[in-house]
N, C-alpha and C. Protein backbone atom coordinates (compact mmCIF):
# COMPACT_ATOMS: atom_id res chain seq x y z
N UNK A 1 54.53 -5.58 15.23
CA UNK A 1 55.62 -5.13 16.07
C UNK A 1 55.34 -5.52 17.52
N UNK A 2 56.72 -5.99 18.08
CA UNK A 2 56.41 -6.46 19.78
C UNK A 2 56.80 -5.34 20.39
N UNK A 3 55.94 -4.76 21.52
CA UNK A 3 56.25 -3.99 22.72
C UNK A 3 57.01 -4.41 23.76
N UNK A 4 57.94 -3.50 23.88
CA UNK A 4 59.27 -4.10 24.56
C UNK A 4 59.82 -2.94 25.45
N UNK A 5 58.31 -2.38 26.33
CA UNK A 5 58.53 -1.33 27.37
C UNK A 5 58.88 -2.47 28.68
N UNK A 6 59.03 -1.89 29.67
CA UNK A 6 59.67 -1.98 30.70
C UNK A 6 58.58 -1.77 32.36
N UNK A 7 57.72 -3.06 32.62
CA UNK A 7 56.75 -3.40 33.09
C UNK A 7 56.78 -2.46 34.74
N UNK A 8 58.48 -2.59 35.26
CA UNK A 8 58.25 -2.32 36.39
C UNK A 8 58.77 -0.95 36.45
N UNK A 9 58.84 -0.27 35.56
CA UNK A 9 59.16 1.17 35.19
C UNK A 9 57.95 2.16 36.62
N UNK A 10 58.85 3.19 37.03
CA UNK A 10 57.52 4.05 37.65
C UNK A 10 57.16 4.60 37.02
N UNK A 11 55.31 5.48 37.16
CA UNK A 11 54.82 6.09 36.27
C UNK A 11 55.55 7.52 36.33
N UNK A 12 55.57 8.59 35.55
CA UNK A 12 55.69 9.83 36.30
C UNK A 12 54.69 10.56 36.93
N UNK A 13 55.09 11.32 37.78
CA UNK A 13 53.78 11.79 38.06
C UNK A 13 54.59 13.68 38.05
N UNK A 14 53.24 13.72 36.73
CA UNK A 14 53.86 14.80 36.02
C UNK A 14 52.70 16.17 36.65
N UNK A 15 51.87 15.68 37.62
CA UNK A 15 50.98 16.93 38.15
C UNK A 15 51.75 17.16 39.37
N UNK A 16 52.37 16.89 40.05
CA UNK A 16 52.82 17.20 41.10
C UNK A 16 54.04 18.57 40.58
N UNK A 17 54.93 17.88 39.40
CA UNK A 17 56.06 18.85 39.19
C UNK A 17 54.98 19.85 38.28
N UNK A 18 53.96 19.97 37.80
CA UNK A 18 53.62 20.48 37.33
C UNK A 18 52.75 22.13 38.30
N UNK A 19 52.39 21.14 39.00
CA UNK A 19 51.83 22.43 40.57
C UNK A 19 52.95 23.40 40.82
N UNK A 20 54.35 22.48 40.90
CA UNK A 20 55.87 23.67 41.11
C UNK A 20 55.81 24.45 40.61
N UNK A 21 55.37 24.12 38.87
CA UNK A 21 55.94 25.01 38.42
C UNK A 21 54.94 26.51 38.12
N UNK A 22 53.85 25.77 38.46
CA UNK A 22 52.87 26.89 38.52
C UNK A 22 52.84 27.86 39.81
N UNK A 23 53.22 26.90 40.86
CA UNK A 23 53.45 28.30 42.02
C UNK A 23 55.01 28.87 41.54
N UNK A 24 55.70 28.13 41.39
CA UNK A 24 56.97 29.15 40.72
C UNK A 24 56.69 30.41 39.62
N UNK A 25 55.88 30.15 38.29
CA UNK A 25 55.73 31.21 37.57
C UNK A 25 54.39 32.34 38.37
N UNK A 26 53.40 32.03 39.26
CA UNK A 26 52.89 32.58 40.08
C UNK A 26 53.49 33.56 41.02
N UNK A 27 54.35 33.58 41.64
CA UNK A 27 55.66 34.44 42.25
C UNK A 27 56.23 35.25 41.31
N UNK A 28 56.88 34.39 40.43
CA UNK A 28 57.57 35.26 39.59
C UNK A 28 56.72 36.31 38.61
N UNK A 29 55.18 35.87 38.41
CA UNK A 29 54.27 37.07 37.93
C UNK A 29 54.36 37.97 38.99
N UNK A 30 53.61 38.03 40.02
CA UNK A 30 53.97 38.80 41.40
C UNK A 30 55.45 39.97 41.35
N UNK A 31 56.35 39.75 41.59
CA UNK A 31 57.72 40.19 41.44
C UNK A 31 57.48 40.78 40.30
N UNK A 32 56.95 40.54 38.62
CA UNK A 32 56.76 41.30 37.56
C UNK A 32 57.67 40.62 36.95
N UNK A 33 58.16 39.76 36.85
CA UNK A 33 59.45 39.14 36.24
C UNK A 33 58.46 38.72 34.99
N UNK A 34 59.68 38.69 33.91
CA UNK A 34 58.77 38.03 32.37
C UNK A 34 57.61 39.10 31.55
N UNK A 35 57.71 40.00 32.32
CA UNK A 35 56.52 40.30 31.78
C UNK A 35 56.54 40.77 29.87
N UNK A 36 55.57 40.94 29.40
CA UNK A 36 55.68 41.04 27.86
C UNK A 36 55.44 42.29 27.54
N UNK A 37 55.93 43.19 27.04
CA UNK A 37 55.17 44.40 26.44
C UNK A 37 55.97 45.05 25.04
N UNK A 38 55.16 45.35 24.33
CA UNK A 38 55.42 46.03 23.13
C UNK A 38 56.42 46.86 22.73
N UNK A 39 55.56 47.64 23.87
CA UNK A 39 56.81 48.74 24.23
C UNK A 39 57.85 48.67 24.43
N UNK A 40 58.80 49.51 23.74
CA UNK A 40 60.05 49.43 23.66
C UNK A 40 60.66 51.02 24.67
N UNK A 41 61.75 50.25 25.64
CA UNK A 41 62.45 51.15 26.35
C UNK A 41 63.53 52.00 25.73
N UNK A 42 64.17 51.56 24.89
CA UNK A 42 65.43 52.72 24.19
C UNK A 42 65.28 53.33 23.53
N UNK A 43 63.81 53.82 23.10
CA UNK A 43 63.84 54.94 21.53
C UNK A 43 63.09 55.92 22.46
């Protein structure tokens, strides 16, 4: 099989959006947002 990618393609650069999103869910731990618990509020 011939490879038939696309030479002048940019790379991504997937650590940069990846830092976002870690100070984004970092805040949003902070604030308490998401959080998980067992416990159930209506009974």
């Amino acid at each position: 099989m011939s490879h038939t990618g696309d030479p002048n393609k940019k790379a991504k650069d997937n650590n940069a959006k990846n830092k976002v999103k870690n100070q984004e869910e970092k805040i949003n731990a902070q604030h308490g947002k998401h959080d998980y618990s067992k416990k159930t509020d209506h009974l």
